[in-house]
N, C-alpha and C. Protein backbone atom coordinates (compact mmCIF):
# COMPACT_ATOMS: atom_id res chain seq x y z
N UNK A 1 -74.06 -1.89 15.40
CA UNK A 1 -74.84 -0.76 15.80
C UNK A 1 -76.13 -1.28 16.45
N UNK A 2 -76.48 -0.80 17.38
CA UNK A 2 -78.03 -1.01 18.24
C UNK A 2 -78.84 -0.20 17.68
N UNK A 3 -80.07 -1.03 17.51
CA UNK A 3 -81.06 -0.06 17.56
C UNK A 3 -82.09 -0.26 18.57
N UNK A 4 -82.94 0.65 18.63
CA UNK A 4 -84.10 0.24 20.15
C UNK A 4 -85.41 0.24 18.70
N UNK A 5 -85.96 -0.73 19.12
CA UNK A 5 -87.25 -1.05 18.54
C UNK A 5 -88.23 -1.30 19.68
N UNK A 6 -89.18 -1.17 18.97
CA UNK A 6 -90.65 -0.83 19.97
C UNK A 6 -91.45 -2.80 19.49
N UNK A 7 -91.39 -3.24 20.61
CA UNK A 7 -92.11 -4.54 20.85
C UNK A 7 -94.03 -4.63 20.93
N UNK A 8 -94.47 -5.47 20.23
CA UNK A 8 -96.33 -4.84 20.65
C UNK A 8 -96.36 -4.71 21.71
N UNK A 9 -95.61 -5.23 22.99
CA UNK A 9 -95.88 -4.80 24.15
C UNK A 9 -95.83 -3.96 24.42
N UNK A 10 -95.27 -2.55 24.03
CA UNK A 10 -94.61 -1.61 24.02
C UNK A 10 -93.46 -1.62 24.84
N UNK A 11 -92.82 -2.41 25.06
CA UNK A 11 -91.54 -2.54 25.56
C UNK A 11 -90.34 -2.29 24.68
N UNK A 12 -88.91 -1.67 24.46
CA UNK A 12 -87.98 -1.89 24.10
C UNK A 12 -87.35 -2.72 23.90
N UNK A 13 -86.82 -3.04 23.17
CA UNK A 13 -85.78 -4.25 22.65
C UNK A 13 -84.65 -4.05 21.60
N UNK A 14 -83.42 -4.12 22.07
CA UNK A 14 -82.72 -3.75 21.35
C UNK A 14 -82.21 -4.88 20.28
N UNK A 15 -81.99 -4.36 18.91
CA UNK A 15 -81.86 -5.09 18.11
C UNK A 15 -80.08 -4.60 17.67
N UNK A 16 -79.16 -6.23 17.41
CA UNK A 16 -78.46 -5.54 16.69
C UNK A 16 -78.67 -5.43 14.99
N UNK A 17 -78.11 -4.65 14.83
CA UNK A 17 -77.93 -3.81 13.28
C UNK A 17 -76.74 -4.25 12.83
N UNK A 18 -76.36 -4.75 11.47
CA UNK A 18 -74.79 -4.26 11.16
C UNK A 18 -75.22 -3.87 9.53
N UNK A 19 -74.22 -3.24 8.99
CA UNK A 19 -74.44 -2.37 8.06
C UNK A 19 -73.17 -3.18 7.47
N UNK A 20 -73.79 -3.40 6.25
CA UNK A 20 -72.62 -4.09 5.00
C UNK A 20 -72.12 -2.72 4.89
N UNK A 21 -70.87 -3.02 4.94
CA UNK A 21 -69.47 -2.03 4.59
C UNK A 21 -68.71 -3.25 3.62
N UNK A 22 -68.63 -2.71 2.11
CA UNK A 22 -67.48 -3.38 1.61
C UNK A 22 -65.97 -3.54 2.37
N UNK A 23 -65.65 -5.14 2.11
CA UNK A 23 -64.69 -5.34 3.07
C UNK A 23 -63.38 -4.65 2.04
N UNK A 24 -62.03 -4.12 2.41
CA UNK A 24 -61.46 -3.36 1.56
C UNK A 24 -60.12 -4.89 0.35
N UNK A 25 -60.60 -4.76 -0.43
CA UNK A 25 -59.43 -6.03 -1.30
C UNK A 25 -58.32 -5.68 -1.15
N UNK A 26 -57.67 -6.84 -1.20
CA UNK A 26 -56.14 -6.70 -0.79
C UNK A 26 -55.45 -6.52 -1.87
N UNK A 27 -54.57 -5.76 -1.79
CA UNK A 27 -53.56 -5.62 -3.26
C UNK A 27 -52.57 -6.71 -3.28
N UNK A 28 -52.69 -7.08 -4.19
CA UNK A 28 -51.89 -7.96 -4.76
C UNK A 28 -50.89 -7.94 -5.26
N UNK A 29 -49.51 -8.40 -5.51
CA UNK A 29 -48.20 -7.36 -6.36
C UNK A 29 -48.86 -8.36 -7.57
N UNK A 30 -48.16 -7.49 -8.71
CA UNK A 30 -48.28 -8.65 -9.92
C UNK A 30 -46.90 -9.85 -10.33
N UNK A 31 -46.49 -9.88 -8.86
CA UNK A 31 -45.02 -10.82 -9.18
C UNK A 31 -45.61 -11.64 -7.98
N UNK A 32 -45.58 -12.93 -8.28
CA UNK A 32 -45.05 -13.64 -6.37
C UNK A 32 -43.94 -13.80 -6.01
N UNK A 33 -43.79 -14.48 -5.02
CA UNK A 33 -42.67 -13.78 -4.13
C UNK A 33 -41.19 -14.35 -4.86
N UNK A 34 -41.23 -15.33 -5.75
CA UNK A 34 -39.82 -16.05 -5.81
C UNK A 34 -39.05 -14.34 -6.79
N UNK A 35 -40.34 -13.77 -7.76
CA UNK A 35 -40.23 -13.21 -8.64
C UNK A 35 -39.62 -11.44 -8.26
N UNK A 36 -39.90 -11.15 -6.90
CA UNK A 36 -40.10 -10.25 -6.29
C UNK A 36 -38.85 -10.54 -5.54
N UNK A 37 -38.30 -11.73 -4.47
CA UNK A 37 -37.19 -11.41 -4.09
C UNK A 37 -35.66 -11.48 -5.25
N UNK A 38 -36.09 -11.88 -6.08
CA UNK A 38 -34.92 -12.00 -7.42
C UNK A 38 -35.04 -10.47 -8.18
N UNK A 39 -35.57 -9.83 -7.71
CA UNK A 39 -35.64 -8.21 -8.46
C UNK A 39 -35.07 -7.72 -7.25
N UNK A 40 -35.29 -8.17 -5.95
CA UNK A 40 -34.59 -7.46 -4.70
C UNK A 40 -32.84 -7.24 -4.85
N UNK A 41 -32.67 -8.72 -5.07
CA UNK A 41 -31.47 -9.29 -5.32
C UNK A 41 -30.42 -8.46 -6.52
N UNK A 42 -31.43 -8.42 -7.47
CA UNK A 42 -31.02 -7.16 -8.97
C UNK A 42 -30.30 -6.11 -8.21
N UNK A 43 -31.49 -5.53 -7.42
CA UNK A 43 -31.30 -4.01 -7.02
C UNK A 43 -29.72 -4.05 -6.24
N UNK A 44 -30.13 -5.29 -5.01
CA UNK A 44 -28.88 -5.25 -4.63
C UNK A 44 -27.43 -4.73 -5.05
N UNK A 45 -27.48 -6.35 -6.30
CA UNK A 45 -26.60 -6.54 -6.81
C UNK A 45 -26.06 -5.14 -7.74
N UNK A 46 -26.87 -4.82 -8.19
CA UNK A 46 -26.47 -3.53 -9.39
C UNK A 46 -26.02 -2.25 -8.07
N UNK A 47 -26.46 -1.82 -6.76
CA UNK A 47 -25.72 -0.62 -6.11
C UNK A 47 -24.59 -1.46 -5.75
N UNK A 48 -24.15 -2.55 -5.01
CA UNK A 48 -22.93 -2.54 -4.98
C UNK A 48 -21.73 -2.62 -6.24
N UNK A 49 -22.68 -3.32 -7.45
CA UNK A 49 -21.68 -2.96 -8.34
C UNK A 49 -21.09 -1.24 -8.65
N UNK A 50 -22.38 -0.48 -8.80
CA UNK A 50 -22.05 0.54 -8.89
C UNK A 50 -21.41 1.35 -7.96
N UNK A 51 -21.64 1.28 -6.36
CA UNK A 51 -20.51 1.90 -5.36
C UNK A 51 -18.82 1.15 -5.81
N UNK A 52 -18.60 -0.14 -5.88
CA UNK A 52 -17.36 -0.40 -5.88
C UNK A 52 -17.23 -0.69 -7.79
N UNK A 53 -17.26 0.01 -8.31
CA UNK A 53 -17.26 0.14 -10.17
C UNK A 53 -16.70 1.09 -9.91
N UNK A 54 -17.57 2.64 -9.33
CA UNK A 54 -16.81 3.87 -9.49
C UNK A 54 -17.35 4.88 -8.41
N UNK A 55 -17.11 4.27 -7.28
CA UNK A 55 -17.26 5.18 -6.55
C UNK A 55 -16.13 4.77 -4.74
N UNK A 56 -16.24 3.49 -4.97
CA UNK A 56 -15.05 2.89 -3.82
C UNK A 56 -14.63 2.02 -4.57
N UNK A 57 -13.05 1.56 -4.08
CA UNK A 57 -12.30 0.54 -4.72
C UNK A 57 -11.77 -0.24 -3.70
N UNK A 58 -11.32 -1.31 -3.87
CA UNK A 58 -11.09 -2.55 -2.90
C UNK A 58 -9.92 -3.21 -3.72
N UNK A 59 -8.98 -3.70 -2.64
CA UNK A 59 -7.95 -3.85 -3.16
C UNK A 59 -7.06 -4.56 -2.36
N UNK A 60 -6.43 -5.57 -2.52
CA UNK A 60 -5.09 -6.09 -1.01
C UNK A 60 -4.00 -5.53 -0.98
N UNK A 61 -3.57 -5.17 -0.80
CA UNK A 61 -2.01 -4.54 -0.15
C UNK A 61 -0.94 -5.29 -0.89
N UNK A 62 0.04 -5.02 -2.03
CA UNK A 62 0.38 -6.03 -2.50
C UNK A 62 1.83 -6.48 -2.22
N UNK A 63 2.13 -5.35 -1.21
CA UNK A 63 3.88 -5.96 -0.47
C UNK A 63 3.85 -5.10 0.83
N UNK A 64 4.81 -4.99 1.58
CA UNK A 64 4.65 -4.86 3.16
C UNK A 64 5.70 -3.36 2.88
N UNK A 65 5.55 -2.29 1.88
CA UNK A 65 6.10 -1.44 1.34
C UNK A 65 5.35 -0.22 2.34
N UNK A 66 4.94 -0.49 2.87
CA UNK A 66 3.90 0.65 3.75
C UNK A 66 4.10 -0.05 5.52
N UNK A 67 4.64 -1.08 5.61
CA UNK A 67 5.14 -1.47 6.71
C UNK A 67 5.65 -0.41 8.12
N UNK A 68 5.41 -0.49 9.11
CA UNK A 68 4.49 -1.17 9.92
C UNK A 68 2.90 -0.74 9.42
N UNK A 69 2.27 0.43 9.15
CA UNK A 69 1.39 0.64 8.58
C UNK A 69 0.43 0.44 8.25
N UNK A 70 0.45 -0.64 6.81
CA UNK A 70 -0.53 -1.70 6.56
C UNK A 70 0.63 -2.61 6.17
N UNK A 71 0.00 -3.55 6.27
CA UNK A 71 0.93 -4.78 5.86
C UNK A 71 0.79 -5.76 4.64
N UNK A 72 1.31 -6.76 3.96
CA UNK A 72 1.40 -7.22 2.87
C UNK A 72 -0.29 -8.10 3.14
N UNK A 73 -0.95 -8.55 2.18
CA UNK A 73 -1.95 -9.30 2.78
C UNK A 73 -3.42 -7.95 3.06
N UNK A 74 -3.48 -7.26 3.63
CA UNK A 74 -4.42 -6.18 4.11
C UNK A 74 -5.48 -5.68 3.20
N UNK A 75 -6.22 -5.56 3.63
CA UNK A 75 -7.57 -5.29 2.56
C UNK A 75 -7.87 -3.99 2.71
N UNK A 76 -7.75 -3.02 1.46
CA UNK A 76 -7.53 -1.62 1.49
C UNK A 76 -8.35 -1.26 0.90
N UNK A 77 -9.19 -0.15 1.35
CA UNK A 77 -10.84 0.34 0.81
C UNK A 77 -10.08 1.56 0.46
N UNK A 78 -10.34 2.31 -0.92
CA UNK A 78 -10.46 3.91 -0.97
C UNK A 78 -11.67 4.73 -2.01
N UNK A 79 -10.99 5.54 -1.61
CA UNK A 79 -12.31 6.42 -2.19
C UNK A 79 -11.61 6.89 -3.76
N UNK A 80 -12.45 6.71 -4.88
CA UNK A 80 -12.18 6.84 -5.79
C UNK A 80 -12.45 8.47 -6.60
N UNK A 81 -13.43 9.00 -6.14
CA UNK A 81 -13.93 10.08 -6.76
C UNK A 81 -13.30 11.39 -5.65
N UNK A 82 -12.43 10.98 -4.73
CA UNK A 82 -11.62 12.03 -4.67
C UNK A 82 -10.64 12.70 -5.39
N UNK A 83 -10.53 14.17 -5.57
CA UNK A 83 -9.92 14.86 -6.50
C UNK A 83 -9.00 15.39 -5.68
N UNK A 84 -9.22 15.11 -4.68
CA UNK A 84 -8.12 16.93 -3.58
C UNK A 84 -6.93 15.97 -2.74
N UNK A 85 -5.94 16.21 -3.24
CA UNK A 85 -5.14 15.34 -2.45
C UNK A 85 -3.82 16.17 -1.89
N UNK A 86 -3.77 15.73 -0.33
CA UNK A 86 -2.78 16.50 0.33
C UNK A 86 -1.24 16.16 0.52
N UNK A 87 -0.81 16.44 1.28
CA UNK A 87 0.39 15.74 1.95
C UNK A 87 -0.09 14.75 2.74
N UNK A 88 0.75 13.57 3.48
CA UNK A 88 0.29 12.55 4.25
C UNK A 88 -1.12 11.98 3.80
N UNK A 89 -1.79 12.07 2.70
CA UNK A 89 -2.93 11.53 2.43
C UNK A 89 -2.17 10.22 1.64
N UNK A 90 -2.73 8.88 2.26
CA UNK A 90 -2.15 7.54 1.67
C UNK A 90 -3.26 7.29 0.26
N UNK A 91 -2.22 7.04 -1.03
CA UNK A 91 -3.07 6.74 -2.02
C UNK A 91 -3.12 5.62 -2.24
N UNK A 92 -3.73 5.00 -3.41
CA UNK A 92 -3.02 3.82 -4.86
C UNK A 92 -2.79 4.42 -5.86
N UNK A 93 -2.02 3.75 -6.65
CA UNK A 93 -1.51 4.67 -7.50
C UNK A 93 -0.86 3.23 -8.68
N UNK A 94 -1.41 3.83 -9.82
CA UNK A 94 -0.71 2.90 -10.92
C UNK A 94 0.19 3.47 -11.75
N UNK A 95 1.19 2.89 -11.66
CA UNK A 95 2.20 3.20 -12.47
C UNK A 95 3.14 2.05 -13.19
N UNK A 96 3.37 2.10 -14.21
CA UNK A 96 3.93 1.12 -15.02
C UNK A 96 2.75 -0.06 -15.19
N UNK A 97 1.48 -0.33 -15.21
CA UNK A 97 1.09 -1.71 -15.21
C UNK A 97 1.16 -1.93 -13.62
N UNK A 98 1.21 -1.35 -12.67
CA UNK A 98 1.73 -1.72 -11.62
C UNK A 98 0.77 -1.25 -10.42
N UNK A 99 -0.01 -1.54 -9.50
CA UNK A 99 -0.73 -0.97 -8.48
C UNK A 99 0.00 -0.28 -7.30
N UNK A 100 0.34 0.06 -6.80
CA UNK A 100 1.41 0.56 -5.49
C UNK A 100 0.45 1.53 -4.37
N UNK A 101 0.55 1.23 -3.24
CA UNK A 101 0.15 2.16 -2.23
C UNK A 101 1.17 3.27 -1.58
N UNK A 102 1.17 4.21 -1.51
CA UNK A 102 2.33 5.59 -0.68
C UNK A 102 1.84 6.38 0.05
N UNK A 103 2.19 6.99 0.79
CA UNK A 103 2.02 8.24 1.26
C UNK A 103 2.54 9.54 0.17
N UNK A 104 1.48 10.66 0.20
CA UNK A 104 2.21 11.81 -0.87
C UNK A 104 2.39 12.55 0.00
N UNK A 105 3.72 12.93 -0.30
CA UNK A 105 4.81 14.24 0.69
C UNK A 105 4.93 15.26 0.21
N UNK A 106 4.30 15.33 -1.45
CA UNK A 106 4.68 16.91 -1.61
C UNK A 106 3.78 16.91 -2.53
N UNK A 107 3.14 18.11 -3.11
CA UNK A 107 2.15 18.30 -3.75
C UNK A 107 2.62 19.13 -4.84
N UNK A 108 1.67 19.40 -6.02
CA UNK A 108 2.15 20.28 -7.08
C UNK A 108 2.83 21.65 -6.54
N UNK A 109 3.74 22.15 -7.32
CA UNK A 109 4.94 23.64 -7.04
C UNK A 109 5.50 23.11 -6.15
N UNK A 110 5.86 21.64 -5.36
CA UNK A 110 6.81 21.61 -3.99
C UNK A 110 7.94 20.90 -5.18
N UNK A 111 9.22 21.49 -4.49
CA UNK A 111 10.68 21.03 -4.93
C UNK A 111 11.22 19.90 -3.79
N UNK A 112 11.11 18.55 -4.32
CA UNK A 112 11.70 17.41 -3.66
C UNK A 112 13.45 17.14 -3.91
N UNK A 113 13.88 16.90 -2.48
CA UNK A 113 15.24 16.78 -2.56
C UNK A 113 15.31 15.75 -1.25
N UNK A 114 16.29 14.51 -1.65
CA UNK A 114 16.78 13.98 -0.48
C UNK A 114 18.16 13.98 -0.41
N UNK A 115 18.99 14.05 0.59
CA UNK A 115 20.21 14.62 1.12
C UNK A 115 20.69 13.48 0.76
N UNK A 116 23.04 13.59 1.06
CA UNK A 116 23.17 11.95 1.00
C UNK A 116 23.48 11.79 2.72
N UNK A 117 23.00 12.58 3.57
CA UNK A 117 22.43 12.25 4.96
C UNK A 117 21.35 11.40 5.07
N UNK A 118 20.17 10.93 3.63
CA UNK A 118 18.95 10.24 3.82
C UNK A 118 17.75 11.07 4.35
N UNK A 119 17.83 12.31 4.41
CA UNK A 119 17.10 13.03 4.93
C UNK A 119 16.46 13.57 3.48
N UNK A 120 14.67 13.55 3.98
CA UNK A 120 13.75 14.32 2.79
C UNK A 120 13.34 15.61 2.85
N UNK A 121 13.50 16.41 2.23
CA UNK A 121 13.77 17.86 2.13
C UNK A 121 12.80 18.35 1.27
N UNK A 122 11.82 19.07 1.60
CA UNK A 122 10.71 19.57 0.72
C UNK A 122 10.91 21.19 1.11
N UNK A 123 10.81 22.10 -0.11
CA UNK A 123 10.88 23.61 -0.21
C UNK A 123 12.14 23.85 0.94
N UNK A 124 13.30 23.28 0.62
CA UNK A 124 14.06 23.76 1.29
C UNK A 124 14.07 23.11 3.14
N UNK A 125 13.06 22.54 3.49
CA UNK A 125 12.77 22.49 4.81
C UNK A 125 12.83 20.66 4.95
N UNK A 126 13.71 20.44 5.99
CA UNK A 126 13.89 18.84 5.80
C UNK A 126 12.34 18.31 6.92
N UNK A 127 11.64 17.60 6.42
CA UNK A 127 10.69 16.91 7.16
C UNK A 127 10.76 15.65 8.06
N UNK A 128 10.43 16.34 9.06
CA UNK A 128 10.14 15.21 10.37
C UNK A 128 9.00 14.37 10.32
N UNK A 129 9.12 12.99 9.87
CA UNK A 129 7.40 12.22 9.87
C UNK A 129 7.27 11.61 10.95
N UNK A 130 6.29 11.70 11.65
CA UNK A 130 6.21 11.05 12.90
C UNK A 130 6.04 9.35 12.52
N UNK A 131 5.47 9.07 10.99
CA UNK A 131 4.53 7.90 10.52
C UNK A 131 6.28 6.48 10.26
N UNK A 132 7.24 7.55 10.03
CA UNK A 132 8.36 6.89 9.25
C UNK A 132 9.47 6.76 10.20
N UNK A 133 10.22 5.22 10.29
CA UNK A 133 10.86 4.97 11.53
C UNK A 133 12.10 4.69 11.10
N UNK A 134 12.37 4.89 9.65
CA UNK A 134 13.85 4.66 9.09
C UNK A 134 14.15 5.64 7.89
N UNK A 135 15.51 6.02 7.79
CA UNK A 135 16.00 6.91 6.88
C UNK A 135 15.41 7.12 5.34
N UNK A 136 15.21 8.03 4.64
CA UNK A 136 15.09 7.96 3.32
C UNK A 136 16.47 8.01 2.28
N UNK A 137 16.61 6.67 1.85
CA UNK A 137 17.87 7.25 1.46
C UNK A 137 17.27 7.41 -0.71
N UNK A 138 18.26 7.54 -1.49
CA UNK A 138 18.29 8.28 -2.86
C UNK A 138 18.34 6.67 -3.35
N UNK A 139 17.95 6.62 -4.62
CA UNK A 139 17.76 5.61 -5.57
C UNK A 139 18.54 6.20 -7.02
N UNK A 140 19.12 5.18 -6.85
CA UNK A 140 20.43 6.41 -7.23
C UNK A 140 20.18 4.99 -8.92
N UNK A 141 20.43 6.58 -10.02
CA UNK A 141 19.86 5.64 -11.71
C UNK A 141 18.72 6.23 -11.86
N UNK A 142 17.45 6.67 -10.99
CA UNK A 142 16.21 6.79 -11.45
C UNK A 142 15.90 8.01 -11.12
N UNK A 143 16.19 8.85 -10.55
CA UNK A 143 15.03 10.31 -10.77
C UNK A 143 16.47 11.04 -9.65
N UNK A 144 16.54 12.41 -11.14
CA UNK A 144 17.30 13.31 -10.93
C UNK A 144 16.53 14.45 -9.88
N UNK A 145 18.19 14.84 -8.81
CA UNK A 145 16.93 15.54 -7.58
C UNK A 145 17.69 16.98 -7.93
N UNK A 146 17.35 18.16 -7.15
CA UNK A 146 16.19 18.03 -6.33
C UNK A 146 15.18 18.15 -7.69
N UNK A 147 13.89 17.36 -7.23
CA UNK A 147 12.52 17.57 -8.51
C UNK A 147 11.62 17.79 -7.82
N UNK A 148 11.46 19.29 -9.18
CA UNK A 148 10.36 20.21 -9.33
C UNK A 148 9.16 19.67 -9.63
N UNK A 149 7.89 19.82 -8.49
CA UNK A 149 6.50 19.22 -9.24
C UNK A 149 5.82 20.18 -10.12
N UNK A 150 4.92 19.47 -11.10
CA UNK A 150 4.37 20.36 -11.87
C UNK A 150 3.32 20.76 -11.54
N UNK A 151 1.95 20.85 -12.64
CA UNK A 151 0.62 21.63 -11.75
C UNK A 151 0.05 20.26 -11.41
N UNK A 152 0.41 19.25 -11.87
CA UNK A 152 -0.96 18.17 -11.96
C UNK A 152 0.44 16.96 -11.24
N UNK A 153 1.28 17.20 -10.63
CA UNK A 153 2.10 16.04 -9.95
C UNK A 153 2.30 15.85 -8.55
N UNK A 154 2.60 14.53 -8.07
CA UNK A 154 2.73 14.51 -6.76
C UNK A 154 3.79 13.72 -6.75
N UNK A 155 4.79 13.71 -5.26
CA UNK A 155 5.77 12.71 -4.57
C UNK A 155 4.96 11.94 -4.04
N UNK A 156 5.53 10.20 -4.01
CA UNK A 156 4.82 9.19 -3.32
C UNK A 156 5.90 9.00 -2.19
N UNK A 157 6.03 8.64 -1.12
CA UNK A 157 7.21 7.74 -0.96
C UNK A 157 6.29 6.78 0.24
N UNK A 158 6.91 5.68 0.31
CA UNK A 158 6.56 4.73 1.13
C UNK A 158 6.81 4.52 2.46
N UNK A 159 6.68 4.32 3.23
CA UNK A 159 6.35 4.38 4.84
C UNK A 159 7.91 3.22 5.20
N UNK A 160 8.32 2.48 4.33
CA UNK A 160 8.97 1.32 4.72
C UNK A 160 10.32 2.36 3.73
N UNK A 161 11.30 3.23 3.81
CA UNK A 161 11.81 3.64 2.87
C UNK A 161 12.98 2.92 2.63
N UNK A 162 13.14 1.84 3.13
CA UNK A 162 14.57 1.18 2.89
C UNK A 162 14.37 -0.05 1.41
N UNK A 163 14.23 -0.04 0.23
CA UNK A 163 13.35 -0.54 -0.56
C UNK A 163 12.60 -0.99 -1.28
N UNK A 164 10.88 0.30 -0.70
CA UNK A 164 10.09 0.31 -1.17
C UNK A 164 10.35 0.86 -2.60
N UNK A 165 9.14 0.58 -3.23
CA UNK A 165 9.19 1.28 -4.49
C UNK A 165 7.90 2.44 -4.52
N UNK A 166 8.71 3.67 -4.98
CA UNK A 166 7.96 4.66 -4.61
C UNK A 166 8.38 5.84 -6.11
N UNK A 167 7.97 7.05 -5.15
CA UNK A 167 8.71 7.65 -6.68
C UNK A 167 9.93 7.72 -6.48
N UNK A 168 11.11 7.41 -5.55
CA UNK A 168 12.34 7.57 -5.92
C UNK A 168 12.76 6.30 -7.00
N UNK A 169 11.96 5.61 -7.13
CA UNK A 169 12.10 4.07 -8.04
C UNK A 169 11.37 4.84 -9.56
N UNK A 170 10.00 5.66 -8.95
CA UNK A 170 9.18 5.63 -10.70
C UNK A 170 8.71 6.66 -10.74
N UNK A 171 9.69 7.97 -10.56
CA UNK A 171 9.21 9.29 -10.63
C UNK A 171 7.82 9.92 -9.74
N UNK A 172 8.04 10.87 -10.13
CA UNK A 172 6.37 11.60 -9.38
C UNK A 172 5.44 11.07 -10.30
N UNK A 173 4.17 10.93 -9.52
CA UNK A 173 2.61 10.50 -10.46
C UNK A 173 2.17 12.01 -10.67
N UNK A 174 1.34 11.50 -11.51
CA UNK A 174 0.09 12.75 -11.87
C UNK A 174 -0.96 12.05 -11.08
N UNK A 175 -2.03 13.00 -11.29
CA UNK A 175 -3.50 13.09 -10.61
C UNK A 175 -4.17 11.93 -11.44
N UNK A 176 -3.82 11.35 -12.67
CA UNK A 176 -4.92 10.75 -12.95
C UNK A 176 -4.13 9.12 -13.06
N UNK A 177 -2.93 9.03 -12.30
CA UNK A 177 -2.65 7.96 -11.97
C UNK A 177 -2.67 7.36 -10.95
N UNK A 178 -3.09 8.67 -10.26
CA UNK A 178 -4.29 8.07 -8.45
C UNK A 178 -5.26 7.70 -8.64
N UNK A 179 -5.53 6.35 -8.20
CA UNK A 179 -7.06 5.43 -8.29
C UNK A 179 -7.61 5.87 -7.03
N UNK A 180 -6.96 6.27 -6.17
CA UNK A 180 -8.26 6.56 -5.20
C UNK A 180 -7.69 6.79 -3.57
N UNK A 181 -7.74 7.64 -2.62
CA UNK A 181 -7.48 8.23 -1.58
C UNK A 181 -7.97 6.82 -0.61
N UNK A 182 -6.94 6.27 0.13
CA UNK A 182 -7.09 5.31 1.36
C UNK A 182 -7.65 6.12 2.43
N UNK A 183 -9.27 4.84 2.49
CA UNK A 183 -10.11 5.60 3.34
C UNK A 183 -9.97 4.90 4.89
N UNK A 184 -9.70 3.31 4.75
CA UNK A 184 -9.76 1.96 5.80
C UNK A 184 -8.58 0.77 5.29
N UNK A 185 -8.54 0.14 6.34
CA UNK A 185 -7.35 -0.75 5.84
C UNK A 185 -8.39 -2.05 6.90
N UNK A 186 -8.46 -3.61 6.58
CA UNK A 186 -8.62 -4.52 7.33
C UNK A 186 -7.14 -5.37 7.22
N UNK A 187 -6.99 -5.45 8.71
CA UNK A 187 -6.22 -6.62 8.74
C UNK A 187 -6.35 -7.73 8.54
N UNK A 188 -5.68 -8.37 7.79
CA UNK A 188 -5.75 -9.36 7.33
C UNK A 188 -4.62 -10.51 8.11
N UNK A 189 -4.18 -10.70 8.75
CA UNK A 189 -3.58 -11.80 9.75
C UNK A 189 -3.81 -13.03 10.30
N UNK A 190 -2.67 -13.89 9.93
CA UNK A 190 -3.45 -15.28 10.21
C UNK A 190 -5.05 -15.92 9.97
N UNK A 191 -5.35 -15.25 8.93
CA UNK A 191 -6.19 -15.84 8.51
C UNK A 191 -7.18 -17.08 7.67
C-alpha cells in the first residue's frame, strides 16, 4: 500500500506501507503420506471386495457348452443382485456342486416339451432361436417331459445342444440357484 507523506520541504513522497496480515498455516493431515496412501489402498481394496463379494461375480466359462457363444476359457462377469429373469437372459447357475452357464427358455407357468423331431416346444408353440445352430434333442433317463414350471422355476438349455449339460441333464433350477444374470463375456484366446 502507498502512502503520500509530506517531506519538510513540503514536497510529497511516497512511502511504501505493508500491513502484517497473518500469513494463513497450512493444514497438515495427521498421517504422512506412506500412512495416508495405505488407507487409500484399504478403501480401495474393501469396494472392490465388496462390488465382486455381492454385487458382481466373475467367473471362467468352464466348458465350450454355450459354444459358438462364449467359449471354454472366457471370462464371464454377471450381475448378482438381479432378481427378474427372462427368456434368452444367459445365467450361472449351480446345480449339483456344479457351476454351469445356459440360456433360460422358459420361465415359471411355461410347459417344456421337446419332440422326438429335436424340436423345443414351449406352451404348445415350437421355438425358433436365432442364437442355436443345431437340434435339441431329449436326454432320455433324466427329466420326464412335457415339464410343468413352478412359481419359482426356470428351463436352462445350452446354446451347444448336442451334449451340453443343461436342464435336460439336471432338471429345471429355481431362482435361488441362479448366481447371477450374464452381463459381459472377455475373450479369452490364445492367451
Amino acid at each position: 500500500m502507498r502512502k503520500m507523506a509530506e517531506n519538510n520541504d513540503n514536497s510529497t513522497v511516497q512511502e511504501d506501507v505493508t500491513e502484517d496480515k497473518p500469513e494463513k498455516a497450512e493444514k497438515k493431515s495427521p498421517m504422512n503420506p506412506i500412512q495416508l496412501f495405505l488407507l487409500n489402498c484399504l478403501i480401495i481394496v474393501t469396494v472392490i471386495w465388496l462390488m465382486f463379494g455381492f454385487v458382481l461375480g466373475l467367473m471362467q466359462a468352464p466348458n465350450s457348452d454355450m459354444s459358438p457363444n462364449i467359449k471354454s476359457g472366457d471370462l464371464i462377469l454377471y450381475y448378482r443382485l438381479s432378481r427378474e429373469f427372462n427368456a434368452q437372459d444367459i445365467v450361472a447357475v449351480t446345480k449339483n456342486n456344479n457351476t454351469y452357464i445356459g440360456r433360460i427358455v422358459a420361465v415359471p407357468g411355461d410347459t417344456v416339451d421337446i419332440t422326438d423331431a429335436e424340436k423345443l416346444v414351449i406352451n404348445g408353440n415350437t421355438v425358433i432361436e436365432s442364437n442355436v445352430y443345431t437340434s435339441t434333442p431329449r436326454y432320455e433317463g433324466f427329466v420326464e417331459y412335457p415339464v410343468k414350471l413352478g412359481d419359482d422355476e426356470y428351463f436352462i438349455l445350452c446354446d451347444r445342444r448336442n451334449g451340453g449339460e443343461d436342464s435336460r441333464y439336471y432338471g429345471s433350477v429355481t431362482k435361488a440357484e441362479i448366481k447371477g444374470k450374464v452381463i459381459t463375456i472377455v475373450r479369452r484366446n490364445d492367451l
